[in-house]
PDB file of N, CA and C in Angstrom:
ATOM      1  N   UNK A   1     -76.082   2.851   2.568  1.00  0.00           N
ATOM      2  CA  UNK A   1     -75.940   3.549   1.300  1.00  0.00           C
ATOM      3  C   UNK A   1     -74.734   3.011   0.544  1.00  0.00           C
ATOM      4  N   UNK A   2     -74.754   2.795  -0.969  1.00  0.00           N
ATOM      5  CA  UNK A   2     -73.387   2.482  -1.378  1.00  0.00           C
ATOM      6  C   UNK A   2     -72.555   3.272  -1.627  1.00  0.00           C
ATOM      7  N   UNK A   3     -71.409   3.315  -1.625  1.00  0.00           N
ATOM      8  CA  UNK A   3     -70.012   4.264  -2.207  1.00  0.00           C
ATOM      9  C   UNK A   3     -70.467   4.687  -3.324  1.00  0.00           C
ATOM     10  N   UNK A   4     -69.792   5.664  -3.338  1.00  0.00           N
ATOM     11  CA  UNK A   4     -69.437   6.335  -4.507  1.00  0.00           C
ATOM     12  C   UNK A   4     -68.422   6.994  -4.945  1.00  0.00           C
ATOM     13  N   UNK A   5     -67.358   6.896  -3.996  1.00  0.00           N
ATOM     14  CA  UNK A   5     -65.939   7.270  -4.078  1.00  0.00           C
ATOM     15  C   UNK A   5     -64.828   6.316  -4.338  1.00  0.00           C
ATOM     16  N   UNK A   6     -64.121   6.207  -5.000  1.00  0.00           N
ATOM     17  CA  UNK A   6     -62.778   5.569  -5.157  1.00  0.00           C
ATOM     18  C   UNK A   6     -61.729   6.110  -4.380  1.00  0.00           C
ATOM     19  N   UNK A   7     -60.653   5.610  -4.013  1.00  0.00           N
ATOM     20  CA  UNK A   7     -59.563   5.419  -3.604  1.00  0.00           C
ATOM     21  C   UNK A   7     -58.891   6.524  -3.982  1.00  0.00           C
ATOM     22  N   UNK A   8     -58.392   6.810  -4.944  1.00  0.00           N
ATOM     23  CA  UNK A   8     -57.438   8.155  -5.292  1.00  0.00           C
ATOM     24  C   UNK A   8     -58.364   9.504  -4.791  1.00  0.00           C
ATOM     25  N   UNK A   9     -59.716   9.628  -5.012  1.00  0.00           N
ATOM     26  CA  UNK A   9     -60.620  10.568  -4.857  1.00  0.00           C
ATOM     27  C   UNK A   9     -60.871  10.636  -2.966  1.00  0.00           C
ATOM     28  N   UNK A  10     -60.955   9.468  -2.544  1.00  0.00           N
ATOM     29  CA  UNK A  10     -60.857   9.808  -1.101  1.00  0.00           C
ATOM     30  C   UNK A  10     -59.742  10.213  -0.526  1.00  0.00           C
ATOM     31  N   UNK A  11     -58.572   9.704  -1.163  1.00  0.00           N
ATOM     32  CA  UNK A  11     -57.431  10.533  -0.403  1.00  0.00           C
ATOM     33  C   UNK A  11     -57.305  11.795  -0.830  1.00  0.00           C
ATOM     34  N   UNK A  12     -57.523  12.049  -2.017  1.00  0.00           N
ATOM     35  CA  UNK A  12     -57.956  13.504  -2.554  1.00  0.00           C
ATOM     36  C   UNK A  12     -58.357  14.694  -1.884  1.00  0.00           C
ATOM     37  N   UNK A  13     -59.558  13.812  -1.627  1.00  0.00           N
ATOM     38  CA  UNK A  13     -60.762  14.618  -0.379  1.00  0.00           C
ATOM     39  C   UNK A  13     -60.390  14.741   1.038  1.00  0.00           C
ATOM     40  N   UNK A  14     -59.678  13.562   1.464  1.00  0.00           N
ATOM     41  CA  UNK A  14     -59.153  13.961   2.806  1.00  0.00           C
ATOM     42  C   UNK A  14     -57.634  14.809   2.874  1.00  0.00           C
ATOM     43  N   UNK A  15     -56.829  14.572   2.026  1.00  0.00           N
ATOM     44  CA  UNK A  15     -55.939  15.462   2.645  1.00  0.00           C
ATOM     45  C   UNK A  15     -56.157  17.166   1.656  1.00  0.00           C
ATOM     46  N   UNK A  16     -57.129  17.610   0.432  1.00  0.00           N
ATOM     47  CA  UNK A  16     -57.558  18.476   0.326  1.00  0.00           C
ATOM     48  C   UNK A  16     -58.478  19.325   1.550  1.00  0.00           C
ATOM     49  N   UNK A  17     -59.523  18.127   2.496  1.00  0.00           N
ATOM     50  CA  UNK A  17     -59.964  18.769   3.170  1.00  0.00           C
ATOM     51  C   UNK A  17     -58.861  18.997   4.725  1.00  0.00           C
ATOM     52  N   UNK A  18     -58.296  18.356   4.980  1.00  0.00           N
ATOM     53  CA  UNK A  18     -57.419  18.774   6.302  1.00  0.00           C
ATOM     54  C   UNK A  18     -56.702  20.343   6.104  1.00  0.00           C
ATOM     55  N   UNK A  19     -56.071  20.632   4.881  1.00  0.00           N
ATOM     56  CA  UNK A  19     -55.717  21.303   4.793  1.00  0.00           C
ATOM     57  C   UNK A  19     -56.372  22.372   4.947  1.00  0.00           C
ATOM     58  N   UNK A  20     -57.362  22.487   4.256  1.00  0.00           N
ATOM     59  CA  UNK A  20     -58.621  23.760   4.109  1.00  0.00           C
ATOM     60  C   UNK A  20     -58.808  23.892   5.627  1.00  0.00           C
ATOM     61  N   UNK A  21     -59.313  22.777   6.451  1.00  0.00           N
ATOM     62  CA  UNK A  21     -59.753  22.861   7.626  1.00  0.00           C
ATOM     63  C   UNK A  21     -58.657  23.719   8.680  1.00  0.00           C
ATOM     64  N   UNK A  22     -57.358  23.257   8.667  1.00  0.00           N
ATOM     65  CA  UNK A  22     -56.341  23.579   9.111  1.00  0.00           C
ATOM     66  C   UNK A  22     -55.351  25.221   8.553  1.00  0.00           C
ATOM     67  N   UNK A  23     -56.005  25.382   7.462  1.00  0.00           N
ATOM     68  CA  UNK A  23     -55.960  27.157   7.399  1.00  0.00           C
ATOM     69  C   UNK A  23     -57.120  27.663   8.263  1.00  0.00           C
ATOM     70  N   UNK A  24     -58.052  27.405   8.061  1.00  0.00           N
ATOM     71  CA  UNK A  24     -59.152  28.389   8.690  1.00  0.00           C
ATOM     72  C   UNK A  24     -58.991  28.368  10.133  1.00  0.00           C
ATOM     73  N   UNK A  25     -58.797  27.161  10.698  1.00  0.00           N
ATOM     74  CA  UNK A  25     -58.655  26.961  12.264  1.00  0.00           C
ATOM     75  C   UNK A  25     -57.001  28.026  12.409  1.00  0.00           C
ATOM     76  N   UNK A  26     -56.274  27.702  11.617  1.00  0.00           N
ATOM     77  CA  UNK A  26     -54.953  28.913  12.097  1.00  0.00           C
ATOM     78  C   UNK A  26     -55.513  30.439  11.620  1.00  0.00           C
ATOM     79  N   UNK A  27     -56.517  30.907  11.201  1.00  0.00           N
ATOM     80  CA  UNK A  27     -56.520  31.598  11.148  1.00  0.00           C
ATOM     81  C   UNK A  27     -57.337  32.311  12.050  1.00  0.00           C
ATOM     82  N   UNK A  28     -58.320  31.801  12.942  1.00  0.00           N
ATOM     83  CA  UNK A  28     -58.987  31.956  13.731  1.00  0.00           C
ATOM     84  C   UNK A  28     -57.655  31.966  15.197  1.00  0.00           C
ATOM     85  N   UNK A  29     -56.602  31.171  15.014  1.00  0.00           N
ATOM     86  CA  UNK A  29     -55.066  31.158  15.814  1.00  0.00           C
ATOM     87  C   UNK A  29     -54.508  32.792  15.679  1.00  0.00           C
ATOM     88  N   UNK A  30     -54.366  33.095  14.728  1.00  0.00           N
ATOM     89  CA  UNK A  30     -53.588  34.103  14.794  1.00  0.00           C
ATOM     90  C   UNK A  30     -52.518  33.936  13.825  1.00  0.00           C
ATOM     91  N   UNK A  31     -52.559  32.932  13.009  1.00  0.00           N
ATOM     92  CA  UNK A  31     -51.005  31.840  12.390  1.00  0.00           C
ATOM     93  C   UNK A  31     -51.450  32.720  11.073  1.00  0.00           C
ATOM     94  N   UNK A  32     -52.615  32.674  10.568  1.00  0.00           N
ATOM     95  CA  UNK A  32     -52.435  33.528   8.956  1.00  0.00           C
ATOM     96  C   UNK A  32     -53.649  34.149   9.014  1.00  0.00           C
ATOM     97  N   UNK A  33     -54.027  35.057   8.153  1.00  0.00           N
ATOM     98  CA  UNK A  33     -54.906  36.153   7.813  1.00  0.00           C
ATOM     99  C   UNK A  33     -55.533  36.377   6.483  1.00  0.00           C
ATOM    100  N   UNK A  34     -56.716  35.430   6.621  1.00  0.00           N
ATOM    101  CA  UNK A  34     -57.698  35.238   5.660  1.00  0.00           C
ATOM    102  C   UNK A  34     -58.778  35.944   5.717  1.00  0.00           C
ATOM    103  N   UNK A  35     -59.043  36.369   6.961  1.00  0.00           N
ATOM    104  CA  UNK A  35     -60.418  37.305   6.972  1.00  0.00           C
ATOM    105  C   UNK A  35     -61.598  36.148   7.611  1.00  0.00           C
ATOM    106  N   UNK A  36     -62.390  36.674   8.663  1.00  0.00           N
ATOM    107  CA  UNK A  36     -63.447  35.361   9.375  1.00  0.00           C
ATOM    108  C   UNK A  36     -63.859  34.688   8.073  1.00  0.00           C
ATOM    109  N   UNK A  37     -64.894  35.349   7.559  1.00  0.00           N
ATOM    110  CA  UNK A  37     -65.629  34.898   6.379  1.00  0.00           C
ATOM    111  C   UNK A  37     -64.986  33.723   5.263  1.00  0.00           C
ATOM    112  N   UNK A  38     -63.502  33.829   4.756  1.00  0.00           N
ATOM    113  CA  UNK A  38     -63.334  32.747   3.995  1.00  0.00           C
ATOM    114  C   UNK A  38     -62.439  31.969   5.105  1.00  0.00           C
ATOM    115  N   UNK A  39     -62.103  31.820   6.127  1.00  0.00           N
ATOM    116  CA  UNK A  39     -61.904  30.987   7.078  1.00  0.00           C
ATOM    117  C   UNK A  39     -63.153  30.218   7.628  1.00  0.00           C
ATOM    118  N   UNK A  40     -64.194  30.851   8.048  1.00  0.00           N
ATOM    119  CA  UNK A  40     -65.143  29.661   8.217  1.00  0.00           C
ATOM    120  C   UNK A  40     -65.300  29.015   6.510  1.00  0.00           C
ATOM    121  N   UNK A  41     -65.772  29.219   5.661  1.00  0.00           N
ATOM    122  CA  UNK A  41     -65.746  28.888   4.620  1.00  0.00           C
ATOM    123  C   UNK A  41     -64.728  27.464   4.325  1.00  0.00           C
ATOM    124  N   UNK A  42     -63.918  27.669   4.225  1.00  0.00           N
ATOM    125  CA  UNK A  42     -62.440  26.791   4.214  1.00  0.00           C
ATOM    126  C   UNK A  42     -62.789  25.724   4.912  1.00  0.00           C
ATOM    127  N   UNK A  43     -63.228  26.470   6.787  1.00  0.00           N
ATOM    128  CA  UNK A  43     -63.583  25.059   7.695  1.00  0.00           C
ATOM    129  C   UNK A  43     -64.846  24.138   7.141  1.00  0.00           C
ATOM    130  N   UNK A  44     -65.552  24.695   6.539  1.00  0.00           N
ATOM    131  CA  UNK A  44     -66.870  23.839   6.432  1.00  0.00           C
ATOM    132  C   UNK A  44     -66.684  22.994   5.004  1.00  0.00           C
ATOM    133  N   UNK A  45     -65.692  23.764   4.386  1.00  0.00           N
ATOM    134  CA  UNK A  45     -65.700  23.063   3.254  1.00  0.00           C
ATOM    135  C   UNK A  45     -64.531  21.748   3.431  1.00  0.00           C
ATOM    136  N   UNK A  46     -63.710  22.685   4.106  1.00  0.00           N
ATOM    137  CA  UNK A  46     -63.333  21.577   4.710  1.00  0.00           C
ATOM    138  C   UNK A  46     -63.067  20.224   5.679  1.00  0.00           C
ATOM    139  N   UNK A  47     -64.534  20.182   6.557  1.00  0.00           N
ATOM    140  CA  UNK A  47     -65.040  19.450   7.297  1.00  0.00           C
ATOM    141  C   UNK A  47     -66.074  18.597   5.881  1.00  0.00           C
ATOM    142  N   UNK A  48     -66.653  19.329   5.340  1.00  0.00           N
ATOM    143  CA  UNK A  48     -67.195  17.932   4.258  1.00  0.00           C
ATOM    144  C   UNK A  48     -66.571  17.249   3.414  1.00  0.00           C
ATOM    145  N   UNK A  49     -65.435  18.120   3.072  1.00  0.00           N
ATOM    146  CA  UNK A  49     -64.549  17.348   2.154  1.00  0.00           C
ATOM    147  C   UNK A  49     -64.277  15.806   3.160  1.00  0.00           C
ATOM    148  N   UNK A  50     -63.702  16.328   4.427  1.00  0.00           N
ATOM    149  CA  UNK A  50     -63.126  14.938   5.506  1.00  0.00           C
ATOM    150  C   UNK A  50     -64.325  13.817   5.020  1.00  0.00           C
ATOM    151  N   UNK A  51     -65.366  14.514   5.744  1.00  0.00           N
ATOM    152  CA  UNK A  51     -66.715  13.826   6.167  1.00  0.00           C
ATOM    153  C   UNK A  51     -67.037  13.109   4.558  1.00  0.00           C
ATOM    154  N   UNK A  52     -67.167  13.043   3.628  1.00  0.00           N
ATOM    155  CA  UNK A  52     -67.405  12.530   2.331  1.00  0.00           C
ATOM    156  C   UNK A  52     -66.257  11.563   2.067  1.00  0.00           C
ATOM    157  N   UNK A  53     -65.115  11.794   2.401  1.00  0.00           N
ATOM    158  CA  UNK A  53     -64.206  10.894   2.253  1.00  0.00           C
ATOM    159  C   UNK A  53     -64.115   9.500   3.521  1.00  0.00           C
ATOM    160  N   UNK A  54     -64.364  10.146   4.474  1.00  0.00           N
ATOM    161  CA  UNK A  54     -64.948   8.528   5.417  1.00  0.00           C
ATOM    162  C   UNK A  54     -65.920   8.244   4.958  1.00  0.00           C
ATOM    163  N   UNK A  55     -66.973   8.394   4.761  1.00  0.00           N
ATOM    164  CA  UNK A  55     -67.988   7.697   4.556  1.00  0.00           C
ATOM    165  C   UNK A  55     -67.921   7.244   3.147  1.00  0.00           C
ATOM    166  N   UNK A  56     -67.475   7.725   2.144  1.00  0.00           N
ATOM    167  CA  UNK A  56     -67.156   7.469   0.637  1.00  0.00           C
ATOM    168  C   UNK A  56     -68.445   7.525   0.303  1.00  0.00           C
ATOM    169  N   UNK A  57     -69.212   8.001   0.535  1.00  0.00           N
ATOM    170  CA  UNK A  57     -70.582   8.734  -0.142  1.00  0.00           C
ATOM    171  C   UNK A  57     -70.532  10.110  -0.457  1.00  0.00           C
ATOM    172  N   UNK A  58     -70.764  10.576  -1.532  1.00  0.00           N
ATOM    173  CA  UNK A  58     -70.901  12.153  -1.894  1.00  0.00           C
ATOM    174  C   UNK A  58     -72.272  12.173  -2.746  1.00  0.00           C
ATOM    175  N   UNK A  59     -73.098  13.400  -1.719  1.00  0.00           N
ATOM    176  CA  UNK A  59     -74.747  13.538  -2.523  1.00  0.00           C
ATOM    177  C   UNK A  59     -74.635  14.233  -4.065  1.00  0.00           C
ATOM    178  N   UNK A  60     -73.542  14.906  -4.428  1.00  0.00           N
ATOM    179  CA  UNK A  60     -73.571  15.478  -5.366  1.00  0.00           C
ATOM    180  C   UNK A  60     -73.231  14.490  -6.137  1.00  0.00           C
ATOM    181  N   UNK A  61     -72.508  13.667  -6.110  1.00  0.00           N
ATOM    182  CA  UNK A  61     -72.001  12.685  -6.788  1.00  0.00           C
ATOM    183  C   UNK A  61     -73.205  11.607  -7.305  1.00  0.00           C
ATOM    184  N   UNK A  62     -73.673  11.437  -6.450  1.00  0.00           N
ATOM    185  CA  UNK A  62     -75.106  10.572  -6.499  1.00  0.00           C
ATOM    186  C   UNK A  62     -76.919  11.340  -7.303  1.00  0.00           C
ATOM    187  N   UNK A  63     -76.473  12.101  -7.668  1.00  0.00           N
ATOM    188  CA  UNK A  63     -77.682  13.423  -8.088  1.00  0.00           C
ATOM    189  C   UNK A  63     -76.995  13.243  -9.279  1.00  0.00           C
ATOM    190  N   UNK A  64     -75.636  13.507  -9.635  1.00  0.00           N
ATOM    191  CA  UNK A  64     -75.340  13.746 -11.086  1.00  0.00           C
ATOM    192  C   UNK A  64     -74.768  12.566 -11.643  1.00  0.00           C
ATOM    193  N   UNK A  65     -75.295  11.649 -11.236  1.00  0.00           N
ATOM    194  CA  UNK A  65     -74.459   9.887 -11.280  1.00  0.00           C
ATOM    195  C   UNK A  65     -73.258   9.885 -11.755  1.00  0.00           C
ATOM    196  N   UNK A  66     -72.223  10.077 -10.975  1.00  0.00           N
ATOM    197  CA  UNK A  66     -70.725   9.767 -11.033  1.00  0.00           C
ATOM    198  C   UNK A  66     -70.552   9.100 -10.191  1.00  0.00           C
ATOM    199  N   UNK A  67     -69.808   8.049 -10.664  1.00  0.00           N
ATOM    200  CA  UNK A  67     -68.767   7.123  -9.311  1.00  0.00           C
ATOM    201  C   UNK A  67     -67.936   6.696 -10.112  1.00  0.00           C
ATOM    202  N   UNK A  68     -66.420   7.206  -9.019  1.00  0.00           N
ATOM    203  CA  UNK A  68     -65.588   7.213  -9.226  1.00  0.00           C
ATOM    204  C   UNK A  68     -64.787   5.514  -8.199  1.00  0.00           C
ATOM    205  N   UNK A  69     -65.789   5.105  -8.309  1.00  0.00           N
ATOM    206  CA  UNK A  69     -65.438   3.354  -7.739  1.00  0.00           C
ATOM    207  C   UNK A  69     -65.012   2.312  -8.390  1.00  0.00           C
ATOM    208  N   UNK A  70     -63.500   1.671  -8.219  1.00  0.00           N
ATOM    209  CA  UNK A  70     -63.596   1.078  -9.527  1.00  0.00           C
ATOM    210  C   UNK A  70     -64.282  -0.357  -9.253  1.00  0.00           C
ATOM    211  N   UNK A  71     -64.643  -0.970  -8.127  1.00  0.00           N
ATOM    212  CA  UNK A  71     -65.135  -2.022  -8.044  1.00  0.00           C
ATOM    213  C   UNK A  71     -66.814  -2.060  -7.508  1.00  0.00           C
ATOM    214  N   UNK A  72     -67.057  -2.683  -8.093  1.00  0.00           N
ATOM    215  CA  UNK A  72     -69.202  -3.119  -8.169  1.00  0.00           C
ATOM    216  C   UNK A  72     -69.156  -4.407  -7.770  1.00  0.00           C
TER     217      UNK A  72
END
């Protein structure tokens, strides 16, 4: 499949998603208090955020033709 992510947008996506991922997992710790519901939330959103940024493919991105790539 080809990219569709650029460089500023994948680091974007990965350290937006670590973070997300890394509240919900402390909160499932005991570390902060979000409530289950937007803690899993957080994790999943923040497991695709990761997952879209390795692979530099995003389906939404590709449905509404954006790429944010600067090289073809």
């Amino acid at each position: 499949m080809e990219t569709n992510i650029g460089s500023t947008d994948r680091l974007v996506r990965l350290v937006a998603g670590v973070i997300l991922a890394a509240l919900g997992l402390a909160n499932f710790g005991g570390v902060v208090e979000l409530g289950y519901t937007v803690a899993l939330i957080a994790i999943v959103v923040g497991a695709v955020l990761v997952g879209t940024a390795l692979t530099r493919m995003c389906l939404i991105y590709r449905i509404i033709g954006v790429d944010t790539c600067a090289t073809r």
